[in-house]
Protein backbone atom coordinates (compact mmCIF):
# COMPACT_ATOMS: atom_id res chain seq x y z
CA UNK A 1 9.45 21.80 -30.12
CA UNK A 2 5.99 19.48 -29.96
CA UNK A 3 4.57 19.52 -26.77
CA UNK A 4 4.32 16.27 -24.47
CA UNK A 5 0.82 15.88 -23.87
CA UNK A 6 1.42 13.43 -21.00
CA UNK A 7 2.76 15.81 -18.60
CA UNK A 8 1.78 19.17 -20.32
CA UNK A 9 -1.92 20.29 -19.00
CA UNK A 10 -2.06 23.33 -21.03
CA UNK A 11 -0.67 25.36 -23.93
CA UNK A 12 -0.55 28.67 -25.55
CA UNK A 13 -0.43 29.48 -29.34
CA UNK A 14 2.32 31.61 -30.09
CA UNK A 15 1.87 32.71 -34.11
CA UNK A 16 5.57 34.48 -34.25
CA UNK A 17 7.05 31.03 -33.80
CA UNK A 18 4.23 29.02 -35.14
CA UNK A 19 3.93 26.74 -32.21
CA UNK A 20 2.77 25.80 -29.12
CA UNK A 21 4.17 26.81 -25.84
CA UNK A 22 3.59 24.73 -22.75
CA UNK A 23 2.15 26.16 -19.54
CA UNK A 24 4.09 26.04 -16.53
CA UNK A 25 1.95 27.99 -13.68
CA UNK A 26 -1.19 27.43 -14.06
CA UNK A 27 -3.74 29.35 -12.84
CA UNK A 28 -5.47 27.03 -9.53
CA UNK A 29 -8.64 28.54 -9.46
CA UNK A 30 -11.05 25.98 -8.35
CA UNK A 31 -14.88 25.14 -9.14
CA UNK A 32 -15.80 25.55 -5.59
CA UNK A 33 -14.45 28.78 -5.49
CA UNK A 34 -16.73 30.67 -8.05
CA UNK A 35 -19.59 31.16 -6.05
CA UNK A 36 -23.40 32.93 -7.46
CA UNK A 37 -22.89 30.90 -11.33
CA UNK A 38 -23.79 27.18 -9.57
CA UNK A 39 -26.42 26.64 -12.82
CA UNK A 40 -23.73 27.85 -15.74
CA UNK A 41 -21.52 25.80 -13.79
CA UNK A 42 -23.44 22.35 -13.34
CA UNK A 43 -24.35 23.05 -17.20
CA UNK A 44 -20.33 23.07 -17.75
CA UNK A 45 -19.53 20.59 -15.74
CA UNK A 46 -21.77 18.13 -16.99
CA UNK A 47 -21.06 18.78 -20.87
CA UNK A 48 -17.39 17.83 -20.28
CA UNK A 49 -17.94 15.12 -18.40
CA UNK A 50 -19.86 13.95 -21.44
CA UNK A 51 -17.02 14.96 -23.26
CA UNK A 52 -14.35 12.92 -21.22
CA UNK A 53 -16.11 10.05 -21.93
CA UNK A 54 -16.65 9.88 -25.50
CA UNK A 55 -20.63 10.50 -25.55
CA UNK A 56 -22.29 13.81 -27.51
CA UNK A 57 -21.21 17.05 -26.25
CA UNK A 58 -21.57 20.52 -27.63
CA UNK A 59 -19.02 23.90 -28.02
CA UNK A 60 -19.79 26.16 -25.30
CA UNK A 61 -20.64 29.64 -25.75
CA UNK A 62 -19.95 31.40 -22.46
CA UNK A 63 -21.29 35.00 -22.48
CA UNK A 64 -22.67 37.88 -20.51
CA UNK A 65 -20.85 40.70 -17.88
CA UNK A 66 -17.21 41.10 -17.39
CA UNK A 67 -15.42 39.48 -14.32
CA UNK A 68 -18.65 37.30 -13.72
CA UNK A 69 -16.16 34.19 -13.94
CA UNK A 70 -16.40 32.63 -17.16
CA UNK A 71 -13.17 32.31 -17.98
CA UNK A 72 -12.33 31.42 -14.47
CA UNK A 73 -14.98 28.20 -15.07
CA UNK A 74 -12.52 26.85 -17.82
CA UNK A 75 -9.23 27.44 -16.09
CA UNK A 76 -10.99 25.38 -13.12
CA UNK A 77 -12.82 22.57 -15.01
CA UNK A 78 -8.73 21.64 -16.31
CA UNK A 79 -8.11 21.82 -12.81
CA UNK A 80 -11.00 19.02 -11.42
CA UNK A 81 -10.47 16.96 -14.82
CA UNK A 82 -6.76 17.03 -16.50
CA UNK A 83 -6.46 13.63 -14.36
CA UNK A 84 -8.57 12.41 -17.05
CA UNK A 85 -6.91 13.90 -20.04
CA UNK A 86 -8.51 16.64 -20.07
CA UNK A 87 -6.49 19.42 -22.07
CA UNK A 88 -6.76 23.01 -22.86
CA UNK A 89 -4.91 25.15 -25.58
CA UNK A 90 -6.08 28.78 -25.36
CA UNK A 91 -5.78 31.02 -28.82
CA UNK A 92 -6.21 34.65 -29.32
CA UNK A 93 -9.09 35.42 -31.92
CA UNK A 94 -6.67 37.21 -33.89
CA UNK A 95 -4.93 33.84 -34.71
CA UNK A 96 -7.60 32.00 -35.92
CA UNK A 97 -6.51 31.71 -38.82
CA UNK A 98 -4.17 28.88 -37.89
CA UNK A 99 -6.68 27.12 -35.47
CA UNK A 100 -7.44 24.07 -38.72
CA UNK A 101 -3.54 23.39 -38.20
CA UNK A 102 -3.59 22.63 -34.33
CA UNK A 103 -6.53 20.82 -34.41
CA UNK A 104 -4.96 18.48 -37.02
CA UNK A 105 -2.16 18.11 -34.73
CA UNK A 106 -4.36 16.87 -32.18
CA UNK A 107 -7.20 15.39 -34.00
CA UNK A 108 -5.69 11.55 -33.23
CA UNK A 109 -4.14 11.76 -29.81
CA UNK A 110 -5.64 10.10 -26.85
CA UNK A 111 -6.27 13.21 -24.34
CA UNK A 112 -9.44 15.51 -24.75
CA UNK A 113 -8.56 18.71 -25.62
CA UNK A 114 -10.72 21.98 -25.25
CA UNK A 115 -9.83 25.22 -27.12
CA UNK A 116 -10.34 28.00 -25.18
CA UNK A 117 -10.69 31.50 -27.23
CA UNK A 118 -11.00 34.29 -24.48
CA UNK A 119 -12.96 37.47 -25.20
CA UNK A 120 -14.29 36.52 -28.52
CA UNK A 121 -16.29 38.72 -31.05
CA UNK A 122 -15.68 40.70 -34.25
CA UNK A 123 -15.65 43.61 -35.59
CA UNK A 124 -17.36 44.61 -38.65
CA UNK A 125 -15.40 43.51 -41.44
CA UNK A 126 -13.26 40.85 -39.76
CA UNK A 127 -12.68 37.61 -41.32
CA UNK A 128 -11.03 35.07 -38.89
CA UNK A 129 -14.93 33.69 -38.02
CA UNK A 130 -14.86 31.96 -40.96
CA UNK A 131 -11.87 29.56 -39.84
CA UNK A 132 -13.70 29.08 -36.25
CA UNK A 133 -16.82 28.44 -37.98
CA UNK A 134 -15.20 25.27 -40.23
CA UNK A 135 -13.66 24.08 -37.06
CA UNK A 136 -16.74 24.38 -35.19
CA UNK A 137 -19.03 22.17 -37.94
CA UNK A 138 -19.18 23.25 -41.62
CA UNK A 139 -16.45 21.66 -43.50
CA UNK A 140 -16.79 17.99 -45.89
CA UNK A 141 -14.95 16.38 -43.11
CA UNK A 142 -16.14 16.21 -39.21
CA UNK A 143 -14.88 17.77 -36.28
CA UNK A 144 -12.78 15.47 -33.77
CA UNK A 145 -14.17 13.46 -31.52
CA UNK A 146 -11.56 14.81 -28.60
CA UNK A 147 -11.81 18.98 -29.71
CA UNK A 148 -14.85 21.20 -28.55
CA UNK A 149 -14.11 24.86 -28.32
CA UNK A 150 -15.43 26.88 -25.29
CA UNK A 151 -15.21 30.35 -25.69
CA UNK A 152 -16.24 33.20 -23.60
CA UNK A 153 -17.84 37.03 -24.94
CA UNK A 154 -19.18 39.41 -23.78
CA UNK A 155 -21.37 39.18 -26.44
CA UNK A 156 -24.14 36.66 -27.38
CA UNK A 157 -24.00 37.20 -31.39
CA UNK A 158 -20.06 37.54 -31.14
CA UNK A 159 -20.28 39.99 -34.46
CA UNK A 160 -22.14 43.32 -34.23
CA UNK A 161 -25.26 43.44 -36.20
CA UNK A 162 -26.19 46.93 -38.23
CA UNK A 163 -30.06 48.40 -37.66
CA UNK A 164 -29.91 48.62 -41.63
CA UNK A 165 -29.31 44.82 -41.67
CA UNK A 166 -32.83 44.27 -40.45
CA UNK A 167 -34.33 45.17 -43.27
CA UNK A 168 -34.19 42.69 -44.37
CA UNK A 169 -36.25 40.79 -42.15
CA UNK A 170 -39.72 39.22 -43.25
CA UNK A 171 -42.24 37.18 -42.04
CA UNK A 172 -43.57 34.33 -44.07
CA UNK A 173 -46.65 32.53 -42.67
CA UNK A 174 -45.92 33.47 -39.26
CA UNK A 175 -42.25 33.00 -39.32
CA UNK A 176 -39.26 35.17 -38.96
CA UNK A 177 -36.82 35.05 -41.81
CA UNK A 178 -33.72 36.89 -41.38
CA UNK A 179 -31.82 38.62 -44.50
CA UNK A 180 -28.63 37.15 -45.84
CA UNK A 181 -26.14 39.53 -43.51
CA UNK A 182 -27.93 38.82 -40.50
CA UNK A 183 -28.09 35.00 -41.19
CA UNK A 184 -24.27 35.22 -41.83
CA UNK A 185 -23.51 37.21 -38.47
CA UNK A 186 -25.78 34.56 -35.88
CA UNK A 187 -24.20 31.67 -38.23
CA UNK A 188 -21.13 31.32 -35.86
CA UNK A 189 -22.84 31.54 -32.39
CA UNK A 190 -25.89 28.84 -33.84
CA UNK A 191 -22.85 26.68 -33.94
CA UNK A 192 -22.28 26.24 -30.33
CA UNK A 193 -24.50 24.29 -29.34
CA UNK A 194 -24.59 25.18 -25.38
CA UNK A 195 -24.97 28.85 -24.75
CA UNK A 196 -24.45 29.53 -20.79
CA UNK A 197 -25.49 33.62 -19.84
CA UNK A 198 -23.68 35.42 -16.76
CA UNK A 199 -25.49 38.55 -15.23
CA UNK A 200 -24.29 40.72 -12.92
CA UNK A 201 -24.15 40.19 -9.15
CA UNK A 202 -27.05 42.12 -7.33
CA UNK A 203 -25.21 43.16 -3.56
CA UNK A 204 -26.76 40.58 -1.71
CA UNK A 205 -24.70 38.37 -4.34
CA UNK A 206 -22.13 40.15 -4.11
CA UNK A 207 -21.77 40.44 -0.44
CA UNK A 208 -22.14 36.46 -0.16
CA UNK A 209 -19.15 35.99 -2.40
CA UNK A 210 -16.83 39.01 0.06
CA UNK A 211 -18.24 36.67 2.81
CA UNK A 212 -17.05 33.60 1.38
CA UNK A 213 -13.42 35.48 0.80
CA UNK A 214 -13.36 36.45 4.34
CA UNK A 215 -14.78 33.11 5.70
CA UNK A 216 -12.32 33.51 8.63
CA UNK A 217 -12.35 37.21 9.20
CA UNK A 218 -12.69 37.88 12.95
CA UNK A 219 -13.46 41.92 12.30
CA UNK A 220 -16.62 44.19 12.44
CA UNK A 221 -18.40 42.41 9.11
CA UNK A 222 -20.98 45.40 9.12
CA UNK A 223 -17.91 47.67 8.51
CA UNK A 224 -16.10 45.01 5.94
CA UNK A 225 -19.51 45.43 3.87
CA UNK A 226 -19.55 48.72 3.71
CA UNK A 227 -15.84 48.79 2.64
CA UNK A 228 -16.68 46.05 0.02
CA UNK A 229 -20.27 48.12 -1.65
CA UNK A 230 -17.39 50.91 -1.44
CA UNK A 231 -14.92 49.25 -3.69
CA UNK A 232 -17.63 47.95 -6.20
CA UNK A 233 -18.40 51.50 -6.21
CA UNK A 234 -15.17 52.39 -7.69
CA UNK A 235 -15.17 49.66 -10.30
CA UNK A 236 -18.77 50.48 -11.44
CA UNK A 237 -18.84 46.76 -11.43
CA UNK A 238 -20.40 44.29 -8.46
CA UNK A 239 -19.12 40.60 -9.58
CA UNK A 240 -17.15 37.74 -8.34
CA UNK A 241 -13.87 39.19 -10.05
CA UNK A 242 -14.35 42.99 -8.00
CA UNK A 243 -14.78 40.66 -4.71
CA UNK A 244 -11.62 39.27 -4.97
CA UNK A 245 -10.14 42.56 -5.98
CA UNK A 246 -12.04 43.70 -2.85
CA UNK A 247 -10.48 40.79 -0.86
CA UNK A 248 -6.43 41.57 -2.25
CA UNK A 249 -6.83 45.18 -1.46
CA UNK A 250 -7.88 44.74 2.42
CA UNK A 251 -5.82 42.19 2.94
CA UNK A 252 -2.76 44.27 1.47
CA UNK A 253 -3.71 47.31 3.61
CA UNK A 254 -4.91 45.76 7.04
């Protein structure tokens, strides 16, 4: 069953069936909400603007910590702009291998579409890159003008590099040349042309974010922090995703 693009915002790739499968609920996260990432996010928001209106915009490479909100970006960006076509189909890395095929079932329609790959990288010996990279730039014919891919990682190379690999590494009149392996593995993220880094909260970051959650919380705040620098504890983790964990938890047990 094709998918109406006039009333469908978003879509998943399902390989079993081959196809497309329409998103119902999507997720309402808005831009205001992700608070501590306002440069990644004016970076974003001003590359798909470009994008929306036909001028020179790049693939974004999103990576850095977990729960830092890079995925969350995306899901709010088709929030602020699907009223301008914008469109997102979200693949697993795994299925790469059919990404070609969607995007020539987009390539000529009038909506923007970003594809969203969550949690990408490889692992040594992996192949489905290679289909990314000739969507990405690489093969005789160019990408679409209405397709960038923004994918989030939590690493910046997206394929592990071996300390034998090096080895190969010269310099020649000053320069750094990498070996053949190495120039392969950075090959992929080279092609996206944005890269935006996330770093973990500090707790004075992290505490502003619990404070924005609990903007109308009329309880001992002193307390509330020392409940929330409690919770990261637990996670190992202080970021804007463990805040809102923070935030569910209280508000489920008080």
């Amino acid at each position: 069953m094709s998918i109406d693009w006039d009333s469908t915002l978003a879509a998943l790739w399902r390989p079993r069936s081959g196809a497309l499968r329409a998103v119902r609920r999507i997720d309402p996260v808005r831009l205001e909400d992700l608070l501590g990432i306002e440069a990644q996010k004016a970076a974003l928001v001003a590359n798909t603007e470009k994008f929306l209106h036909g001028k020179g915009a790049n693939n974004v490479l999103l990576w850095g910590s977990r729960g830092t909100g890079k995925s969350s970006l995306i899901k709010g960006l088709l929030n602020v702009y699907a009223g301008q076509g914008l469109r997102v189909i979200e693949i697993d890395k795994d299925d790469l291998v059919d990404l070609p095929e969607i995007v020539d079932d987009i390539r000529d329609l009038p909506q923007r579409f970003v594809i969203f790959c969550d949690d990408l990288s490889f692992e040594e010996g992996e192949t489905g890159y290679k289909h990314l990279k000739s969507v990405l730039e690489g093969s005789i014919e160019l990408p679409p003008e209405n397709v960038l891919v923004y994918a989030t990682s939590n690493r910046r190379h997206l394929i592990p590099e071996q300390k034998s690999e090096n080895a190969g590494v010269r310099i020649v009149e000053g320069e750094l040349h990498y070996g053949d392996t190495v120039e392969e593995k950075l090959s992929l993220a080279d092609r996206f042309g944005l890269w935006l880094s996330f770093y973990p909260c500090n707790t004075t970051q992290y505490l502003a974010i619990v404070d924005a959650l609990f903007a109308d919380y009329a309880g001992d705040r002193t307390l509330l922090h020392t409940r929330a620098k409690q919770f990261a504890m637990t996670r190992a983790s202080k970021s804007g995703r463990a805040a809102k964990q923070f935030y569910l938890s209280f508000n489920g047990t008080n």
